[in-house]
Structure formats: structure tokens, C-alpha cells
PDB file of N, CA and C in Angstrom:
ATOM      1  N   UNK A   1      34.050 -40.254  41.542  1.00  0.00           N
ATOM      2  CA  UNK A   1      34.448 -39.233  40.588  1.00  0.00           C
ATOM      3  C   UNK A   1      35.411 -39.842  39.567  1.00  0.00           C
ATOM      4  N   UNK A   2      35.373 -39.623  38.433  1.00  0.00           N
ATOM      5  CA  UNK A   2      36.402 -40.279  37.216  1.00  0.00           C
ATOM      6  C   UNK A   2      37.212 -39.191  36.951  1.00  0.00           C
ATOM      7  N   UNK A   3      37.862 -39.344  36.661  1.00  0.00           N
ATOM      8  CA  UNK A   3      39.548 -38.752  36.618  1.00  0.00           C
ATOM      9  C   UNK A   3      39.467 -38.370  35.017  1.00  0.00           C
ATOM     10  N   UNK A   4      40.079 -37.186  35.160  1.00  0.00           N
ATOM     11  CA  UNK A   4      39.659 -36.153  33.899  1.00  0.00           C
ATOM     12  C   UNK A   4      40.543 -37.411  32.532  1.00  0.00           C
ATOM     13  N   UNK A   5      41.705 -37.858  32.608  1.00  0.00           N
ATOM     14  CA  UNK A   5      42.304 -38.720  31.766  1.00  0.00           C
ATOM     15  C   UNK A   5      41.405 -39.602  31.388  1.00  0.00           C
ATOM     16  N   UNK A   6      40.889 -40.255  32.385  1.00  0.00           N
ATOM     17  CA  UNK A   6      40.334 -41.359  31.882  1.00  0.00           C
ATOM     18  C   UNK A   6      39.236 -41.565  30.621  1.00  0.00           C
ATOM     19  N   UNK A   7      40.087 -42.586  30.108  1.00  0.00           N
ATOM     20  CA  UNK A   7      39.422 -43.316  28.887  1.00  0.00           C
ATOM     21  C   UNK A   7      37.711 -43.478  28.608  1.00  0.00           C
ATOM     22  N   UNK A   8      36.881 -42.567  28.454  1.00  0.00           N
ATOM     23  CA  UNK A   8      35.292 -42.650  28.176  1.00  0.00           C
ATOM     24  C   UNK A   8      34.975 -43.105  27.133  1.00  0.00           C
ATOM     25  N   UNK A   9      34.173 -43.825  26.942  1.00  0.00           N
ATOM     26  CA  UNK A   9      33.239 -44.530  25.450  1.00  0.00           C
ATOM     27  C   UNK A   9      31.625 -44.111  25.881  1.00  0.00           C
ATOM     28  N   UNK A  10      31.354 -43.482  24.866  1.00  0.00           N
ATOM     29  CA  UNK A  10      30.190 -42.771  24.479  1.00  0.00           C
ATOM     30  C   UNK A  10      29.342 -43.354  23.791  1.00  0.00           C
ATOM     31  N   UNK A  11      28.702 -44.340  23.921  1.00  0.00           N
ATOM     32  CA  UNK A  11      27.789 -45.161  22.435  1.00  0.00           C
ATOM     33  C   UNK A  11      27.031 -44.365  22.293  1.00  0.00           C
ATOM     34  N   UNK A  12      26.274 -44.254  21.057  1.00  0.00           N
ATOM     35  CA  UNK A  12      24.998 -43.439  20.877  1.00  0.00           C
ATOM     36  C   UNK A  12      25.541 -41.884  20.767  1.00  0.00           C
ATOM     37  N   UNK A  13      26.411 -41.500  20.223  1.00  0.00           N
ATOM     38  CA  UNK A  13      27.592 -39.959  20.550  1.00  0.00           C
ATOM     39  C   UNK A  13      26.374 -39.215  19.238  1.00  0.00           C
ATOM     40  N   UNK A  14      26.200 -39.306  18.572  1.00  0.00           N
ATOM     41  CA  UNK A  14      25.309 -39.111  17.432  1.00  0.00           C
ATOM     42  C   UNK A  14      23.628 -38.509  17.996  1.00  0.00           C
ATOM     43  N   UNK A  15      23.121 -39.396  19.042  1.00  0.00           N
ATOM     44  CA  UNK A  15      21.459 -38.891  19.425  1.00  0.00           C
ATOM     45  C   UNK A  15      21.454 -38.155  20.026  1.00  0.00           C
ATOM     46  N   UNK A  16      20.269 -37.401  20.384  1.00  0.00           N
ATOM     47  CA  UNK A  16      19.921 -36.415  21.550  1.00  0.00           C
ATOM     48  C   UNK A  16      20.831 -36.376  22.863  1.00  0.00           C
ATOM     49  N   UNK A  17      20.583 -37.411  23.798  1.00  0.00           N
ATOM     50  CA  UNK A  17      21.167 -38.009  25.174  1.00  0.00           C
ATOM     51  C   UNK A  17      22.703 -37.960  24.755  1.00  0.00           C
ATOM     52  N   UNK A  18      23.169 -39.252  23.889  1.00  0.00           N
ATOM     53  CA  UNK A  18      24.477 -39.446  23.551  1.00  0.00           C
ATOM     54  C   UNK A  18      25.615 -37.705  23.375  1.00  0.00           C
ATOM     55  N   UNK A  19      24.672 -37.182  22.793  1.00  0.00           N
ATOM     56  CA  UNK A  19      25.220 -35.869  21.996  1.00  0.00           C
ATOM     57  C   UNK A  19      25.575 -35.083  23.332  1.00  0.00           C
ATOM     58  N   UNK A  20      24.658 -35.132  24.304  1.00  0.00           N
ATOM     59  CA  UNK A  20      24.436 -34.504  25.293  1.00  0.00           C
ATOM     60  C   UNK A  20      25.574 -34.635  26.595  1.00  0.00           C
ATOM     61  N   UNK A  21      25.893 -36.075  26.494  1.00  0.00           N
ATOM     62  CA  UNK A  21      26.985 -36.120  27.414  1.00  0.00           C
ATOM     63  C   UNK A  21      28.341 -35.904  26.829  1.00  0.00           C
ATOM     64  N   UNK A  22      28.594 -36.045  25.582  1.00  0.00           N
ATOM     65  CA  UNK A  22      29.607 -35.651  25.098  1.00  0.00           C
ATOM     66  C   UNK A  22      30.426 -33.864  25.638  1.00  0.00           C
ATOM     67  N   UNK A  23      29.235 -33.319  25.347  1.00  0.00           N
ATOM     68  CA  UNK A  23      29.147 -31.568  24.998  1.00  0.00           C
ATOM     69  C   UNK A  23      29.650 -32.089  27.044  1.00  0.00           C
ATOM     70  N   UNK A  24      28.844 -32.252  27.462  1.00  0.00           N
ATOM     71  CA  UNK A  24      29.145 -32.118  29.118  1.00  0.00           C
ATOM     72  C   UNK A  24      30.554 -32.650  29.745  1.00  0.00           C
ATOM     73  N   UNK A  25      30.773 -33.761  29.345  1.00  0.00           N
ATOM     74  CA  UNK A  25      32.201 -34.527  29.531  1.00  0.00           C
ATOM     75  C   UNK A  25      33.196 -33.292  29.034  1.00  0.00           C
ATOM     76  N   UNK A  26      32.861 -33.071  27.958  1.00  0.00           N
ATOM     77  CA  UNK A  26      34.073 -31.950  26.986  1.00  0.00           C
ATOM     78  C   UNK A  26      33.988 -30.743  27.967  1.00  0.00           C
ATOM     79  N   UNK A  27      32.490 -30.158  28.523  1.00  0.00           N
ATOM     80  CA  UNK A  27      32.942 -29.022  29.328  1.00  0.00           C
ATOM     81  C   UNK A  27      33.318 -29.036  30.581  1.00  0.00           C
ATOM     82  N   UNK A  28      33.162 -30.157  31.744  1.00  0.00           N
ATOM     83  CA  UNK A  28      34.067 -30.845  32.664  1.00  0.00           C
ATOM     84  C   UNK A  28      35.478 -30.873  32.629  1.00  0.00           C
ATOM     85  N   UNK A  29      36.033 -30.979  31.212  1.00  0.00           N
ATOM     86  CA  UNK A  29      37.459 -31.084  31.014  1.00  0.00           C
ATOM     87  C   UNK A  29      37.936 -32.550  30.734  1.00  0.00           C
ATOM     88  N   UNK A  30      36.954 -33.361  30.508  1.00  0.00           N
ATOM     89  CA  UNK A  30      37.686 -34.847  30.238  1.00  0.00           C
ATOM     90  C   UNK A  30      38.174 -34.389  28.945  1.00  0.00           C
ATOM     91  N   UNK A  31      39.100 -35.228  29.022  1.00  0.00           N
ATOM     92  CA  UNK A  31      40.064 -35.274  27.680  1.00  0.00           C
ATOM     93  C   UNK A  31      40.469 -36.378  26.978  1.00  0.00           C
ATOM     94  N   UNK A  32      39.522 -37.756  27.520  1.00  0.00           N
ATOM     95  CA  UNK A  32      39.643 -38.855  26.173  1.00  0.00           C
ATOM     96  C   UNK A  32      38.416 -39.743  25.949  1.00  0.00           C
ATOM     97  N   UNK A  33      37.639 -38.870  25.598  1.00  0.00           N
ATOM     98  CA  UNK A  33      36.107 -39.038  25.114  1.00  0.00           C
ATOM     99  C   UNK A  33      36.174 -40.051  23.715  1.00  0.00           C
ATOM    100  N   UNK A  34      36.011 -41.291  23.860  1.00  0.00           N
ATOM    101  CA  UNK A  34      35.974 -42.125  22.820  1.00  0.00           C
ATOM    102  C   UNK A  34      34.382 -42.460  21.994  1.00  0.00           C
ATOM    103  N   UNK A  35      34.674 -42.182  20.884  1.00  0.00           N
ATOM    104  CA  UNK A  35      33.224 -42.795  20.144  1.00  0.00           C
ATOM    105  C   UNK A  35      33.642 -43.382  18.764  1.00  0.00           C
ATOM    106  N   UNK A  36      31.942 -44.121  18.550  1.00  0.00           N
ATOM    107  CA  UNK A  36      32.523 -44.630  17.354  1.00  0.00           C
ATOM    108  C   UNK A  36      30.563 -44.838  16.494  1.00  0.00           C
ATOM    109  N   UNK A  37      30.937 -44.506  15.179  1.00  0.00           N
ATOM    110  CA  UNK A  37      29.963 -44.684  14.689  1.00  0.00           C
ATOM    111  C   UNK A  37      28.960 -46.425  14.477  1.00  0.00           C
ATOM    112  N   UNK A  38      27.774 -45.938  14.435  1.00  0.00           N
ATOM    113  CA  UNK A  38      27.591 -47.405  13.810  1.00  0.00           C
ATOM    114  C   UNK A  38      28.391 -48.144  12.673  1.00  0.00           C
ATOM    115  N   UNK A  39      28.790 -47.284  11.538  1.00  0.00           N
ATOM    116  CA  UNK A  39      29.465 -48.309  10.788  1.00  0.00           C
ATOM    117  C   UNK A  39      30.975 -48.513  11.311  1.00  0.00           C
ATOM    118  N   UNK A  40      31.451 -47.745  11.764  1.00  0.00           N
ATOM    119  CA  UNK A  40      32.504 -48.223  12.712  1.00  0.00           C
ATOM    120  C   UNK A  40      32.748 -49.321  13.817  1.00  0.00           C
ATOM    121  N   UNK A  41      31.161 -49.075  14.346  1.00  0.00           N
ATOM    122  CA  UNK A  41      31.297 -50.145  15.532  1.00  0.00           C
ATOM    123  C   UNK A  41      29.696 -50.584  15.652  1.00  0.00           C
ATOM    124  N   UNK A  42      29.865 -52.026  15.208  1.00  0.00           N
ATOM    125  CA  UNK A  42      27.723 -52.342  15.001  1.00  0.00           C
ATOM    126  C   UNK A  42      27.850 -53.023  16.869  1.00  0.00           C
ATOM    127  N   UNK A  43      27.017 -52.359  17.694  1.00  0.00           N
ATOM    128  CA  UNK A  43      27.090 -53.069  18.633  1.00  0.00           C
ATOM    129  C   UNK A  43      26.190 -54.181  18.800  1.00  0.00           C
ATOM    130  N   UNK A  44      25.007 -54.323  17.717  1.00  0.00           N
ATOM    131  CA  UNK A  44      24.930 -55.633  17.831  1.00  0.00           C
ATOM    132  C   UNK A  44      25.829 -56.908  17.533  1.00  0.00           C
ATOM    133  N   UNK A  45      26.582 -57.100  17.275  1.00  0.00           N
ATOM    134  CA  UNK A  45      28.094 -58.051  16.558  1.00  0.00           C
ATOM    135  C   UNK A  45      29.035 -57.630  17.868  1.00  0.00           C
ATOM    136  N   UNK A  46      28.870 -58.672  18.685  1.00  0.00           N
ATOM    137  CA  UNK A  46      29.695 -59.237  19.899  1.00  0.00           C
ATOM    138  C   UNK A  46      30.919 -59.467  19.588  1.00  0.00           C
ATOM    139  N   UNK A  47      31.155 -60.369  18.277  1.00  0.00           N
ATOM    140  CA  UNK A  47      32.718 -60.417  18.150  1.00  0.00           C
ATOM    141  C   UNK A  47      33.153 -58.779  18.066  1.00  0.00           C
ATOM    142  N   UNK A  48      32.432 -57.653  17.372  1.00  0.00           N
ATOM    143  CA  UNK A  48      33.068 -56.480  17.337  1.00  0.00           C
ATOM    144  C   UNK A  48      33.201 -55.367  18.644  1.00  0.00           C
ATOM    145  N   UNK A  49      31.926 -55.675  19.340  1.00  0.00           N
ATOM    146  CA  UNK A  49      31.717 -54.977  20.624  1.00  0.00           C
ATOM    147  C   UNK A  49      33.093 -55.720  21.221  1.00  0.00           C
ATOM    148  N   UNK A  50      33.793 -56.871  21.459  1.00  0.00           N
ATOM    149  CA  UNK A  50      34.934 -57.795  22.246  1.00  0.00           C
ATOM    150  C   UNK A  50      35.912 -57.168  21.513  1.00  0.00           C
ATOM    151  N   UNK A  51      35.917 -57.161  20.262  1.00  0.00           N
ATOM    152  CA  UNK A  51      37.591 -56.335  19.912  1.00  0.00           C
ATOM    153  C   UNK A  51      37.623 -54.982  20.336  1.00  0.00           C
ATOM    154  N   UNK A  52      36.710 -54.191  20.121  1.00  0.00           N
ATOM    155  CA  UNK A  52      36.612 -53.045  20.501  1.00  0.00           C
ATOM    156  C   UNK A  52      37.186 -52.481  21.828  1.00  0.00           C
ATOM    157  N   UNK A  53      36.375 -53.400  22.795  1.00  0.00           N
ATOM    158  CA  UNK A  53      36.959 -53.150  24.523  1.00  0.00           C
ATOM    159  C   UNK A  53      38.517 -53.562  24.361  1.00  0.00           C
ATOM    160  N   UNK A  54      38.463 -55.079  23.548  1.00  0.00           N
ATOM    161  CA  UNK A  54      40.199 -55.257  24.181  1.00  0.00           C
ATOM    162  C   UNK A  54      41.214 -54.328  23.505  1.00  0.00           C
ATOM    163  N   UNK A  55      40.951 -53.650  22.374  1.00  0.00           N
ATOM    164  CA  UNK A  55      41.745 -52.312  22.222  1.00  0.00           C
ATOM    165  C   UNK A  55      42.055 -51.556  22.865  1.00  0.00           C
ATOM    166  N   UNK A  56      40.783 -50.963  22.830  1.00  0.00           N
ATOM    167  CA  UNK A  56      40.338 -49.702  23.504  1.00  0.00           C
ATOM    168  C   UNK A  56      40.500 -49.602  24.972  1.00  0.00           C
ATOM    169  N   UNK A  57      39.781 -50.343  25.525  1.00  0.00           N
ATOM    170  CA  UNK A  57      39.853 -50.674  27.073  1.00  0.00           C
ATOM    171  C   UNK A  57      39.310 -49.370  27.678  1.00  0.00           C
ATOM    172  N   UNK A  58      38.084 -49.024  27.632  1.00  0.00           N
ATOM    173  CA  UNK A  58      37.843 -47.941  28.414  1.00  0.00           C
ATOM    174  C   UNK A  58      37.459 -48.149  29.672  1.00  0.00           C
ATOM    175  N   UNK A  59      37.738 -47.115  30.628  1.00  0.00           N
ATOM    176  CA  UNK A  59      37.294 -46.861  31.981  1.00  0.00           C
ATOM    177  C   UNK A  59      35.804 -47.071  32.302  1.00  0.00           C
ATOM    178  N   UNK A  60      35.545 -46.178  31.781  1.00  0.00           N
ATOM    179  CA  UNK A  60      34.212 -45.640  31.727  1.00  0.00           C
ATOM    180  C   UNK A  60      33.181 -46.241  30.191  1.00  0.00           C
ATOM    181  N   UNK A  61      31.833 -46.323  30.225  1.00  0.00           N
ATOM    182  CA  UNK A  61      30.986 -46.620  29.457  1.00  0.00           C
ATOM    183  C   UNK A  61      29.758 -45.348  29.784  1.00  0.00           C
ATOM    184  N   UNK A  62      29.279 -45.075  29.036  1.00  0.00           N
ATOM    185  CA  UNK A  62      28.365 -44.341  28.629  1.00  0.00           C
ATOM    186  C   UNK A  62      27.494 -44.935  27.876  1.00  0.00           C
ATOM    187  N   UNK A  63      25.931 -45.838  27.612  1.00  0.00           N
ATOM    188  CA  UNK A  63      25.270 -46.123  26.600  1.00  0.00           C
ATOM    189  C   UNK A  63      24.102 -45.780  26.505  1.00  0.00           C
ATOM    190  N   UNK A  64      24.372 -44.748  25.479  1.00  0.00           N
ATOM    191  CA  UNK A  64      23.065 -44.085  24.728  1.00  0.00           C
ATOM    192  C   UNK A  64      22.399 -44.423  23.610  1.00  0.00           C
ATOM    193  N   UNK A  65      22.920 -45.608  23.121  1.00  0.00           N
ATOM    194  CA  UNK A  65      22.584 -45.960  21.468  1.00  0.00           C
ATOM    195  C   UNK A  65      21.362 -46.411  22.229  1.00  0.00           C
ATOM    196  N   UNK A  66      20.145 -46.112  20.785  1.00  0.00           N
ATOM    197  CA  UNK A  66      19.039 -47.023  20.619  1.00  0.00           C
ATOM    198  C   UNK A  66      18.772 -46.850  19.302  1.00  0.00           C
ATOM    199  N   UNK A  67      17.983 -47.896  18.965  1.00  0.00           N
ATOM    200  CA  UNK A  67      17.270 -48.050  17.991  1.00  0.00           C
ATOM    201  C   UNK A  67      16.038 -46.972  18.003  1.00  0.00           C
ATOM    202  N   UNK A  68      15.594 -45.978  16.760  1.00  0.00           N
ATOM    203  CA  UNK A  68      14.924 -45.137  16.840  1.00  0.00           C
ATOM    204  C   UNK A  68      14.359 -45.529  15.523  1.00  0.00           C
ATOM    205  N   UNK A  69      12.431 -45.233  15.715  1.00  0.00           N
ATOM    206  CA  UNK A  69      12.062 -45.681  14.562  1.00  0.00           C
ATOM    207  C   UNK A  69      10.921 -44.117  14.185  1.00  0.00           C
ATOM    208  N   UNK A  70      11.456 -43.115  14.513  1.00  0.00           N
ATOM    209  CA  UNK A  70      10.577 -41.907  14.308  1.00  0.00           C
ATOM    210  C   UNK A  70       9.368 -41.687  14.975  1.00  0.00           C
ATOM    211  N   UNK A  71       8.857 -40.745  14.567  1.00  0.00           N
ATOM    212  CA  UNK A  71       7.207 -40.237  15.403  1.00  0.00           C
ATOM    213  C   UNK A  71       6.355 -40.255  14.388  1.00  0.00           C
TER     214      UNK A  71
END
């Protein structure tokens, strides 16, 4: 069980899935739901995904990002 404080990162907070655990985490009662957009945070670019964690330092990971190319 994760502890309502704890630090969550949400990739993908934007898609279907991503969107989805957000709304759920928030009605659970967590209270430090971290996200970040693609232009905020390209997770392909390792040097940025590495600064990111050593900031941030989250507990928890959540990854919902994908690449979506329509129907």
C-alpha cells in the first residue's frame, strides 16, 4: 500500500489510462500527484528523464505515456 504523502509521477497524465489514474489517485486521497508535460519533460532524452528523478525523486512511478499515431 503507498502512503497517501507519497511522492507519485504520472507519465502519460494527458491520455486515456494516464488521465485515468490521476482522477483515481486524487479520489483515494493522495496528495502529491506529480506530472509533467511532454514539453516539460521529453522522456525520450535520458539526460532529462535523470534530472527529473534527481529533483523530484518520486516514490512511486506510474507509466502511461505512449506514442499514439490515431485510427
Amino acid at each position: 500500500m503507498m502512503e497517501k504523502n507519497a511522492k507519485i509521477y504520472v507519465a502519460g497524465h494527458r491520455g486515456m489510462v494516464g488521465s485515468a489514474i490521476c482522477r483515481e489517485l486524487k479520489r483515494q486521497g493522495y496528495t502529491c500527484v506529480v506530472t509533467r508535460t511532454h514539453a516539460q519533460l521529453d522522456l525520450c532524452r535520458q539526460d532529462a528523464v535523470e534530472a527529473f528523478f534527481a529533483e523530484e525523486k518520486p516514490a512511486y512511478v506510474f507509466l502511461a505515456a505512449a506514442k499514439v499515431g490515431g485510427i
